[in-house]
C-alpha atoms as a PDB file:
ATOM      1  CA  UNK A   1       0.000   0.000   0.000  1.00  0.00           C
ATOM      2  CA  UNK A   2       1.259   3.216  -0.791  1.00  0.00           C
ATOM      3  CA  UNK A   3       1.759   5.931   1.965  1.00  0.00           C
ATOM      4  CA  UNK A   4       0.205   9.420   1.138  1.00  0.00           C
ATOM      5  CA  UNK A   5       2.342  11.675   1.966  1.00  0.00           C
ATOM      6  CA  UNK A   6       2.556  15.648   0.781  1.00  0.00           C
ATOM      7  CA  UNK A   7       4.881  14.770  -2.364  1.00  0.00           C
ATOM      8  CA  UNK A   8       2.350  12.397  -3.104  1.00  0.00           C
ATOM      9  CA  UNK A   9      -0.559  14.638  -3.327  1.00  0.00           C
ATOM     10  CA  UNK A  10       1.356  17.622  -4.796  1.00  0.00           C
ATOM     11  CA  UNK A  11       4.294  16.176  -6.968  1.00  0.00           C
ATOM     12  CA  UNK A  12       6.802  18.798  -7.457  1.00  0.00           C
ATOM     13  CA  UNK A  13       5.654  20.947  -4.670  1.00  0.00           C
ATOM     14  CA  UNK A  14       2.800  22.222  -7.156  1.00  0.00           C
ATOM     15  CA  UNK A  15       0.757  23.272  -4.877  1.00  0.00           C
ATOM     16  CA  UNK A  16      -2.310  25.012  -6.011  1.00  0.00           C
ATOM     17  CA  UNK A  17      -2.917  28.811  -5.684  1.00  0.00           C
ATOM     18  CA  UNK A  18      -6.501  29.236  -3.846  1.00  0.00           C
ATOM     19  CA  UNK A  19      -7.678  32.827  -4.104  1.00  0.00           C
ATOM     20  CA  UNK A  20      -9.165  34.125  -1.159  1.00  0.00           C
ATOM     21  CA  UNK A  21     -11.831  37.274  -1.432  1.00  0.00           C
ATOM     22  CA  UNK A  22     -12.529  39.158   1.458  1.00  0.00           C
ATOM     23  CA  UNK A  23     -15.924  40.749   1.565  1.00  0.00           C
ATOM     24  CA  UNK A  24     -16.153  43.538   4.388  1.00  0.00           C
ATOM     25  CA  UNK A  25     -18.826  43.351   6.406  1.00  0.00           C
ATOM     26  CA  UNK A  26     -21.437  46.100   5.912  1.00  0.00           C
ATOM     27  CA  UNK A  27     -22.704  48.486   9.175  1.00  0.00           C
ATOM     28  CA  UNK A  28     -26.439  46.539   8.469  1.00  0.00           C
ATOM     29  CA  UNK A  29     -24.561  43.027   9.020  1.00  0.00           C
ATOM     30  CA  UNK A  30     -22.298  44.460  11.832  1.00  0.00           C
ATOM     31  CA  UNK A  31     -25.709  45.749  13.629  1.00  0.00           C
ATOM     32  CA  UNK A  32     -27.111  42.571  12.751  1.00  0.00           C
ATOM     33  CA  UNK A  33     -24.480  40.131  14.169  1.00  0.00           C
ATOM     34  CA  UNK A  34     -24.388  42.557  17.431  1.00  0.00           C
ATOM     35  CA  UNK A  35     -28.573  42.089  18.130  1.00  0.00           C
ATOM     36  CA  UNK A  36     -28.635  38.576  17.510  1.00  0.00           C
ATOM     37  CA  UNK A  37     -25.249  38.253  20.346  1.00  0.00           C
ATOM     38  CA  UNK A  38     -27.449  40.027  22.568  1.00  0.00           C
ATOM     39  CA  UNK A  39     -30.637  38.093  21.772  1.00  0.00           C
ATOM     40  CA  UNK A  40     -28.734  35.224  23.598  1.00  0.00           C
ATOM     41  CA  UNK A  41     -27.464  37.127  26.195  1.00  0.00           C
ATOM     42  CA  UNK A  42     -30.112  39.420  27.579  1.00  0.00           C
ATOM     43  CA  UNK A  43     -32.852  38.718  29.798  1.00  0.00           C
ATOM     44  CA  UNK A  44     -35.376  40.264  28.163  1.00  0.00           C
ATOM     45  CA  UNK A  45     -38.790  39.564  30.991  1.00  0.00           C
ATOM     46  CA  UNK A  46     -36.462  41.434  33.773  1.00  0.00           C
ATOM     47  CA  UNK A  47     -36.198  44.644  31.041  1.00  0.00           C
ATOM     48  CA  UNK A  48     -40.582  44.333  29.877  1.00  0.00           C
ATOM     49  CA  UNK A  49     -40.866  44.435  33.893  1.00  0.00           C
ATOM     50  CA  UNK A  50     -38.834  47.860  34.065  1.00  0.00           C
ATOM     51  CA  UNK A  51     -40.751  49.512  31.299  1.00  0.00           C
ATOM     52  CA  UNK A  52     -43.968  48.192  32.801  1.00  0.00           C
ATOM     53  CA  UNK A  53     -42.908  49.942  36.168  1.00  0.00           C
ATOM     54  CA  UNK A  54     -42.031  53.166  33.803  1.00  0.00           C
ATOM     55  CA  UNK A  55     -44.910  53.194  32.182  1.00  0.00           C
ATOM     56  CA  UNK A  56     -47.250  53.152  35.235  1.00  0.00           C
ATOM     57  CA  UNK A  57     -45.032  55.968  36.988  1.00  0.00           C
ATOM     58  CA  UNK A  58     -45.231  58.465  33.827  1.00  0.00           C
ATOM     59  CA  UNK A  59     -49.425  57.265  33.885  1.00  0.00           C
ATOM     60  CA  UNK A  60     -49.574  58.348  37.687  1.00  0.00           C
ATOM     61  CA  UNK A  61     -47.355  61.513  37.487  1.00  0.00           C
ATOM     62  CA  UNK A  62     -49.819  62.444  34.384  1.00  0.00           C
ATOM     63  CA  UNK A  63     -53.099  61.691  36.369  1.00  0.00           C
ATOM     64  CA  UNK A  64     -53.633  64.686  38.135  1.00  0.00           C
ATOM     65  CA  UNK A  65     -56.039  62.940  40.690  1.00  0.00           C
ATOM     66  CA  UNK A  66     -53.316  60.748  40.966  1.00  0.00           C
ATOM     67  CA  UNK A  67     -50.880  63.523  42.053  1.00  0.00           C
ATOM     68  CA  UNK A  68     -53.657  64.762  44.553  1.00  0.00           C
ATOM     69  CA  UNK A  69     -53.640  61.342  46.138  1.00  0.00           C
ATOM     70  CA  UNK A  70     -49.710  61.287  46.585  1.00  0.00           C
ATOM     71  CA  UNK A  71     -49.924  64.857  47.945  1.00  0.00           C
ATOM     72  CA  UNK A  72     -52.712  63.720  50.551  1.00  0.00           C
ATOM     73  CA  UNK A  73     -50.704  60.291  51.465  1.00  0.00           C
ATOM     74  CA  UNK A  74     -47.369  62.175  51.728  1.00  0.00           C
ATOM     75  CA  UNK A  75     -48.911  64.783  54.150  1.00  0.00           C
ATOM     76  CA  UNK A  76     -50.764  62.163  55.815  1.00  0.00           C
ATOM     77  CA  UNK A  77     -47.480  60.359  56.491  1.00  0.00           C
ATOM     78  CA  UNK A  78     -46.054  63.280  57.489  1.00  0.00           C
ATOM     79  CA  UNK A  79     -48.446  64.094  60.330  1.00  0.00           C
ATOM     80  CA  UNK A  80     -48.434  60.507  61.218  1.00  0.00           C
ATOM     81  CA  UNK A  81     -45.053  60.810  61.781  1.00  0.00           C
ATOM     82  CA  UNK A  82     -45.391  64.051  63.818  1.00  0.00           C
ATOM     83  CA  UNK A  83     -47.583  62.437  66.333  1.00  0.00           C
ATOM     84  CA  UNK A  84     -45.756  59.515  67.196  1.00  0.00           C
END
């Protein structure tokens, strides 16, 4: 049995000439390689339950009746305090 060996495969050290092209990666791939990295990474329940909480504070600093309340409950707690 013959033994393959380098000389075998490329008598006369012919080896062949592969060209290589480089294609640069475009800013759209770039951004797209970086979102699907954080896809896997992020925990994206703990972030909806932040906006959630952000989106009900902005709702109850809007509400004016709202702000009343807070006003009343702050003042409240703050003559509760006083008599203790």
């Amino acid at each position: 049995m013959k033994e393959i060996s380098y000389r075998s495969i490329f008598p006369n050290n012919n080896i062949p000439n592969q060209e290589f092209q480089f294609k640069s990666t475009t800013l759209k791939e770039k951004l797209k390689d970086e979102i699907s990295s954080l896809i896997d990474r992020v925990d994206f329940s703990a972030i909806a339950a932040k906006i959630l909480q952000l989106e009900f504070k902005v709702q109850v600093e809007q509400d004016p009746i709202n702000t009343l309340l807070q006003q009343l409950k702050e003042k409240s707690n703050i003559n509760n305090d006083l008599d203790i």
